[in-house]
Every structure is written in structure tokens, then in C-alpha cells.
Protein backbone atom coordinates (compact mmCIF):
# COMPACT_ATOMS: atom_id res chain seq x y z
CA UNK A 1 31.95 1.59 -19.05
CA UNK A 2 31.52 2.37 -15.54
CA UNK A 3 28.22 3.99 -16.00
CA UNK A 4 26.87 1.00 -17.94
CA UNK A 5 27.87 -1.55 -15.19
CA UNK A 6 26.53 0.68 -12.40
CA UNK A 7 23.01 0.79 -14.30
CA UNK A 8 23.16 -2.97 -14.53
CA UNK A 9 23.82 -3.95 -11.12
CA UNK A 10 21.05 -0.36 -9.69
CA UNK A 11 19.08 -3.06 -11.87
CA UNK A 12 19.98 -5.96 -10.66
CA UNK A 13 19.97 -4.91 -6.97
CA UNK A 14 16.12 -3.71 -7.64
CA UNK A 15 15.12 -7.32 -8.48
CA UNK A 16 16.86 -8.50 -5.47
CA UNK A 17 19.70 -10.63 -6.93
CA UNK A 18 22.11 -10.85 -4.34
CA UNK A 19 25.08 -9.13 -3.77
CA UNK A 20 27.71 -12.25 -4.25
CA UNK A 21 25.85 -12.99 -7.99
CA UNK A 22 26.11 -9.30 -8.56
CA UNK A 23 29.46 -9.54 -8.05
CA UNK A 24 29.85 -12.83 -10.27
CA UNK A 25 27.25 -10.99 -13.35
CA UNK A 26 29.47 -7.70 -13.39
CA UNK A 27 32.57 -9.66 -13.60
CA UNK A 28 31.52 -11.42 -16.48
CA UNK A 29 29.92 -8.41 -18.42
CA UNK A 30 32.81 -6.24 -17.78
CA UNK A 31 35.26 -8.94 -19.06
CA UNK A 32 32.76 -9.24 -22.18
CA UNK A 33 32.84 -5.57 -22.49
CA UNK A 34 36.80 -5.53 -22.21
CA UNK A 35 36.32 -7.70 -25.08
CA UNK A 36 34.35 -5.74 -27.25
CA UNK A 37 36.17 -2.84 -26.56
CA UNK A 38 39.33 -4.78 -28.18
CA UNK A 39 37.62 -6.28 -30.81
CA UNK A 40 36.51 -2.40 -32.09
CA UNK A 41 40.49 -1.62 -32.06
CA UNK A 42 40.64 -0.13 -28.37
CA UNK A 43 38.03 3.15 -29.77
CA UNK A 44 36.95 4.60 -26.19
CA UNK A 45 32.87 4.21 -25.68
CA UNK A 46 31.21 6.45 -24.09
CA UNK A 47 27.67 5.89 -24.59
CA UNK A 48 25.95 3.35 -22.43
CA UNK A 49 23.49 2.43 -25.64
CA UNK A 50 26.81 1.37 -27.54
CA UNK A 51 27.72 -0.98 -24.85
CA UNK A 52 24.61 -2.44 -23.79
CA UNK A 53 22.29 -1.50 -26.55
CA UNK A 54 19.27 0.73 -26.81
CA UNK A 55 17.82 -0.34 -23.28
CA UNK A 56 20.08 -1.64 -20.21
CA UNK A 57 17.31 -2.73 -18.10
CA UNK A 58 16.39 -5.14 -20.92
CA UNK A 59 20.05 -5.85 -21.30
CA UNK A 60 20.38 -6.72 -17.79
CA UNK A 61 17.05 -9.21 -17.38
CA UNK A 62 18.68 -11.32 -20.68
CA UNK A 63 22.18 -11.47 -18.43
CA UNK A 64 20.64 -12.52 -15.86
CA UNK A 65 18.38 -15.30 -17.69
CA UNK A 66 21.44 -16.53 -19.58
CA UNK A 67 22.89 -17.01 -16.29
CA UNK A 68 20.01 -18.74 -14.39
CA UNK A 69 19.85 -16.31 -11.44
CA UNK A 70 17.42 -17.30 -9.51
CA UNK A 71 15.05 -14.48 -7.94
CA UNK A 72 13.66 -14.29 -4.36
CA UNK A 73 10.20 -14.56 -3.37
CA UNK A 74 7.46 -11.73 -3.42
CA UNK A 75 8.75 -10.95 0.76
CA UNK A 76 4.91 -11.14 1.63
CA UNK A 77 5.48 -12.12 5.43
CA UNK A 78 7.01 -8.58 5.79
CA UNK A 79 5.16 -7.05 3.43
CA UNK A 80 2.14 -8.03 5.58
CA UNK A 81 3.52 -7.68 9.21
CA UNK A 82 4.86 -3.90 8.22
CA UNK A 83 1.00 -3.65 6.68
CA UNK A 84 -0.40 -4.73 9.92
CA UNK A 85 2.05 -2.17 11.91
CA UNK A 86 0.74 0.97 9.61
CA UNK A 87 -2.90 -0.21 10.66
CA UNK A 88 -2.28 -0.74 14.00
CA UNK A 89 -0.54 2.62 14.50
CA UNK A 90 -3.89 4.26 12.58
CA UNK A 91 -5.46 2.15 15.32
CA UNK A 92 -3.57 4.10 18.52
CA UNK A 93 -4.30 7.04 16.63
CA UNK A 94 -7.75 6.81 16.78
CA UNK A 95 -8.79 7.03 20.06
CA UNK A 96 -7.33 10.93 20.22
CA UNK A 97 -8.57 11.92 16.61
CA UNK A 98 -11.95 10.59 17.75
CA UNK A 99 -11.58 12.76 20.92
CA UNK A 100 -11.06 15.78 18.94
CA UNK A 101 -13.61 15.13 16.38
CA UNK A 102 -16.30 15.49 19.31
CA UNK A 103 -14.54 18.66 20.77
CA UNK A 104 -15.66 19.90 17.53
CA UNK A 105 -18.79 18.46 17.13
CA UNK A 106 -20.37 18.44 20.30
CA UNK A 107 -22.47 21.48 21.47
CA UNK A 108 -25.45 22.48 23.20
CA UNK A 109 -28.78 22.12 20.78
CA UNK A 110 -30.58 25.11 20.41
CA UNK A 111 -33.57 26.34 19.05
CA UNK A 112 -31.85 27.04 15.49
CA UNK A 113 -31.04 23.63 14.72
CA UNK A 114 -33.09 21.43 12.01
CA UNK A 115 -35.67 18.77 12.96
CA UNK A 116 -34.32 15.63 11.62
CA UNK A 117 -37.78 14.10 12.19
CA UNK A 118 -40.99 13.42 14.04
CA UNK A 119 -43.03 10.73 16.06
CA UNK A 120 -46.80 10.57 17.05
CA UNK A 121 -47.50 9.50 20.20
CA UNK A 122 -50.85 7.32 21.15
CA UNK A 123 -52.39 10.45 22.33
CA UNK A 124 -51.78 12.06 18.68
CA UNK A 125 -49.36 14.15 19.77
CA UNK A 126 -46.51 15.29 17.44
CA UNK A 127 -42.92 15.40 18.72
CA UNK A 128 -40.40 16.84 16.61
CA UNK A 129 -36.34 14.84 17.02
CA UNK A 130 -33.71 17.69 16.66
CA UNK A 131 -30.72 17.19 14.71
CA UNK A 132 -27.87 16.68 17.34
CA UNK A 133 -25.48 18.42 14.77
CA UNK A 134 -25.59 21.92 12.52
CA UNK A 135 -24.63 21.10 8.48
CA UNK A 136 -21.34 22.23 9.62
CA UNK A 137 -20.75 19.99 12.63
CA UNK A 138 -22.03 17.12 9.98
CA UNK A 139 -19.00 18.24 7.66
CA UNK A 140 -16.93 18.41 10.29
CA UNK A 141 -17.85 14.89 11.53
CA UNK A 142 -17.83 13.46 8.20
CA UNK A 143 -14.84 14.87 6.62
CA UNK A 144 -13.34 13.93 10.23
CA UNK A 145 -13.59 10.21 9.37
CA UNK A 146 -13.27 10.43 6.09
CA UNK A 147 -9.73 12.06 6.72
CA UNK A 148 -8.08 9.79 9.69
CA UNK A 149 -9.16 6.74 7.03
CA UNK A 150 -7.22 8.27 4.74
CA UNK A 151 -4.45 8.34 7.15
CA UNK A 152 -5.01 4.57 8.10
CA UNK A 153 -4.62 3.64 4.60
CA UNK A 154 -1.39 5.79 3.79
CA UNK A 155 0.16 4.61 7.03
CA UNK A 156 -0.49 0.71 6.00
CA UNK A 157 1.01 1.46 2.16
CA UNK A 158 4.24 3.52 4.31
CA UNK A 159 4.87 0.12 5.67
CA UNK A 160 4.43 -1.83 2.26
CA UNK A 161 6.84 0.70 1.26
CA UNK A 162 9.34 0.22 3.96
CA UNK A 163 9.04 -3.46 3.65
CA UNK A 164 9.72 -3.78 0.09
CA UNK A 165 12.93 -0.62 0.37
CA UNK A 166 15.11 -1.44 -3.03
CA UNK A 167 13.52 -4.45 -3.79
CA UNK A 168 11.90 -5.43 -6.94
CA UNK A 169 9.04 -3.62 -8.22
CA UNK A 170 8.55 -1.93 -5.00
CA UNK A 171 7.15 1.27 -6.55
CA UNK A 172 4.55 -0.87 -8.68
CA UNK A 173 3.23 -2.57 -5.57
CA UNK A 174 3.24 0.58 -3.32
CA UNK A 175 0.91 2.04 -5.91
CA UNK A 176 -0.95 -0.57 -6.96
CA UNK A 177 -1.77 -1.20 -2.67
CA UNK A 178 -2.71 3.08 -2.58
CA UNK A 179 -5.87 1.94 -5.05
CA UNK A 180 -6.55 -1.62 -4.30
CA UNK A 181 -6.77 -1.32 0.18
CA UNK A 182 -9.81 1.53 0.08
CA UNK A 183 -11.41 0.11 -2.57
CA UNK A 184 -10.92 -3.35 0.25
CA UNK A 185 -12.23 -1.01 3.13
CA UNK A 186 -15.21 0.41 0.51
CA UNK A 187 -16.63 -2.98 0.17
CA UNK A 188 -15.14 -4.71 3.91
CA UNK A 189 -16.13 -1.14 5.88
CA UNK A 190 -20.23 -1.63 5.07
CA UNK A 191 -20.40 -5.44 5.79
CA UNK A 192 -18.90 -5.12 9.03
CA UNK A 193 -21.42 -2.25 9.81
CA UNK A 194 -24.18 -4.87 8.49
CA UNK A 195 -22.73 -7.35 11.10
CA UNK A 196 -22.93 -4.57 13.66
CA UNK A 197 -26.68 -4.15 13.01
CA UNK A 198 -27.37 -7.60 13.07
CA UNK A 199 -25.96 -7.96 16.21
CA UNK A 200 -27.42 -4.39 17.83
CA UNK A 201 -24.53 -2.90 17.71
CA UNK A 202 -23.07 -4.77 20.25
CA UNK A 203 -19.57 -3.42 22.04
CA UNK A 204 -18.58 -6.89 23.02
CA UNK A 205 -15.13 -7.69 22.49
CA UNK A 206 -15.57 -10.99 19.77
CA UNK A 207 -18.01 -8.66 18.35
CA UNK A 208 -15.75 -5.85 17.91
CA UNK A 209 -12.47 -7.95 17.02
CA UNK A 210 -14.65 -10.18 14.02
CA UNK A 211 -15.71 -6.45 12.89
CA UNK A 212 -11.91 -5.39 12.32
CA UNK A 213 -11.09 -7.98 11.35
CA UNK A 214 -13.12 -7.94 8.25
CA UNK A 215 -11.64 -4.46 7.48
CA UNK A 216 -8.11 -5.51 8.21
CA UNK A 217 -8.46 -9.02 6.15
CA UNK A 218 -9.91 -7.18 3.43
CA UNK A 219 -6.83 -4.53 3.34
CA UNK A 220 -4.49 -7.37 3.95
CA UNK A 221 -5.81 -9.36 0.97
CA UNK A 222 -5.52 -5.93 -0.78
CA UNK A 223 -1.92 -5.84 -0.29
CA UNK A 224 -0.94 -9.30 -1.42
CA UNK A 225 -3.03 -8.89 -4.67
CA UNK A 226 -0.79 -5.62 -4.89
CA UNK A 227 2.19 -7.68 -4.71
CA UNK A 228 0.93 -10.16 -6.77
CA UNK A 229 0.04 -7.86 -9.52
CA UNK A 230 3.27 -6.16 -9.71
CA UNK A 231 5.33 -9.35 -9.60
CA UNK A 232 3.23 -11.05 -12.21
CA UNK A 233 4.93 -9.81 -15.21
CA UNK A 234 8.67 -11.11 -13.80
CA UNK A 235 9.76 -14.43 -14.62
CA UNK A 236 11.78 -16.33 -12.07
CA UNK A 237 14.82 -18.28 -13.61
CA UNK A 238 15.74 -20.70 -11.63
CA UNK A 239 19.41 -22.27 -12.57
């Protein structure tokens, strides 16, 4: 018996019904269980799926709905300020990963390197532009990038994670924010590089800030679909 009520309130305390109502829920099933166990002529039970049936998750959502536990709320304020924290610690982070990108990168052109192409002057003659980077500096560069956004996404879904710790359908959202904020950055990443042409790439600071912030709405409204999506199934009962 003790096994069965533990996996009913591990269940119950993963959709975040509170510990008092916990309290009140396993009271009632145990005295119910007490019951049954009488009713069978005092036979000891061990296994869970004679007490509670074939699954105690289900079990437990049907006690709870009897009951008319209400549910809390998705936690989306935290959810998003712990979001925003991940991004803006990808964001301190950048300024020395950028720094050692060009350690990297940056060398001396020599004769060896490609022509990435040419101009003709007014006079007709031809003047070749030389790749600032070898193929392997390009790699370098672009797996660089490529790499510290990968880190500014997994730090933003670490704070989803911590913000929704035990709560219900954490796992669900955490995954479901891993696909849903790069596919946000792989369409929010290029329009605020369009912006960033039409303005001539300007470093001005409204410039910048309306540039990320397109990338960080776009990951933001990532994460609440996330949490949308995995709370969409549940059904709050409201007493």
C-alpha cells in the first residue's frame, strides 16, 4: 500500500497540487484502500495494479477530478524571466567567445589565399579582392557561431527547466522549447539581419536593441507555445 500512495502523490506533486490537498487526497484513498483491503477478508496486496488498477497515473487524475482539485496556472512569468536569464547569460558570454573566434580567425593574407572576386576600374584595370579567410578559418568562423548559438539556446531551455523543477509536464515543455526556440531564431535571426541592411548596418543603440529584440521575442514566444503545447492536453478542474 505504501508504494501505491507514494506513486499517487510523485503524481500528484508533478501536476502541482499542493501539499495540504495532497495530504487531504492520500487520506481519503488510503482510508478507501483500508476498506478494500477488509472487504477482500484482510488478504495482504502487494501489487500496486491490484490496488489502483492497471495504471496509477490514470488512477490518480480520476481522484483528483472526483475531488475538484483545482490546478495552478502554466507559471509562464517564471518560465519567461528564467528564459530571459539563460539568454542574457549567452549574451555576457559573447563578447569573450567572439574574442576568441578572431584569435582564430584572424591572420596575415598571403599570397596563397583565394580571390573571392574582382572589380574593373575606369581605366580597365582588373583588381582581384582576396578572401580575408582560408576554407579553414571559414569553418572555424562558421562552426564558431553556429556553436555559441547552440549554447544560447540550451542555456535559455536550462532556465525553462529550472523554472518549471517538479512541476507539471515540465519534461514535455523543456523538450518541446529545445525544437520550437531555433526554429524561432531560424526565422527571427534573418529578419533582423534584413533590418540591419536596411538600415546600413547601423551600430546605433535603438538599432541594435529592436534587432535583439526580434531574436529574443521570437525565442520568448517559442517558449510559451512550448508551455502551451504541453499543458494543452490537461484539464483544469476547478471545485
Amino acid at each position: 500500500m505504501a508504494s501505491a500512495l507514494a506513486q499517487l502523490d510523485s503524481r500528484w506533486r508533478e501536476d502541482d497540487v499542493p501539499r495540504a490537498e495532497r495530504q487531504a487526497l492520500l487520506q481519503d484513498v488510503r482510508a478507501d484502500l483500508v476498506a478494500a483491503h477488509t472487504a477482500t477478508g484482510g488478504q495482504d496486496v502487494h501489487d500496486v495494479a491490484d490496488l489502483l488498477g492497471s495504471d496509477p497515473a490514470t488512477f490518480a487524475d480520476e481522484v483528483v477530478r472526483e475531488r475538484g482539485v483545482h490546478r495552478p496556472r502554466g507559471r509562464y512569468s517564471t518560465v519567461l524571466v528564467l528564459a530571459v536569464v539563460g539568454a542574457l547569460v549567452a549574451l555576457v558570454i559573447w563578447p569573450f567567445f567572439q574574442t576568441a573566434i578572431s584569435a582564430a580567425t584572424i591572420s596575415p593574407t598571403d599570397t596563397a589565399t583565394p580571390a573571392s572576386g574582382s572589380y574593373v576600374d575606369a581605366d580597365g584595370n582588373v583588381t582581384y579582392i582576396a578572401d580575408p579567410y582560408t576554407r579553414g578559418q571559414w569553418v572555424v568562423l562558421f562552426g564558431g557561431y553556429v556553436f555559441m548559438g547552440v549554447v544560447a539556446v540550451a542555456l535559455m531551455v536550462a532556465g525553462v527547466h529550472v523554472a518549471l523543477r517538479n512541476r507539471v509536464r515540465a519534461h514535455a515543455t523543456v523538450w518541446r522549447a529545445a525544437v520550437l526556440i531555433p526554429v524561432s531564431v531560424a526565422v527571427s535571426l534573418p529578419t533582423a539581419i534584413y533590418y540591419a541592411g536596411l538600415t546600413g548596418y547601423s551600430t546605433t543603440l535603438e538599432v541594435v536593441l529592436f534587432e535583439c529584440s526580434l531574436v529574443l521575442g521570437g525565442a520568448l514566444l517559442a517558449v510559451v507555445i512550448a508551455r502551451w503545447w504541453a499543458l494543452r492536453r490537461r484539464t483544469t478542474v476547478v471545485a
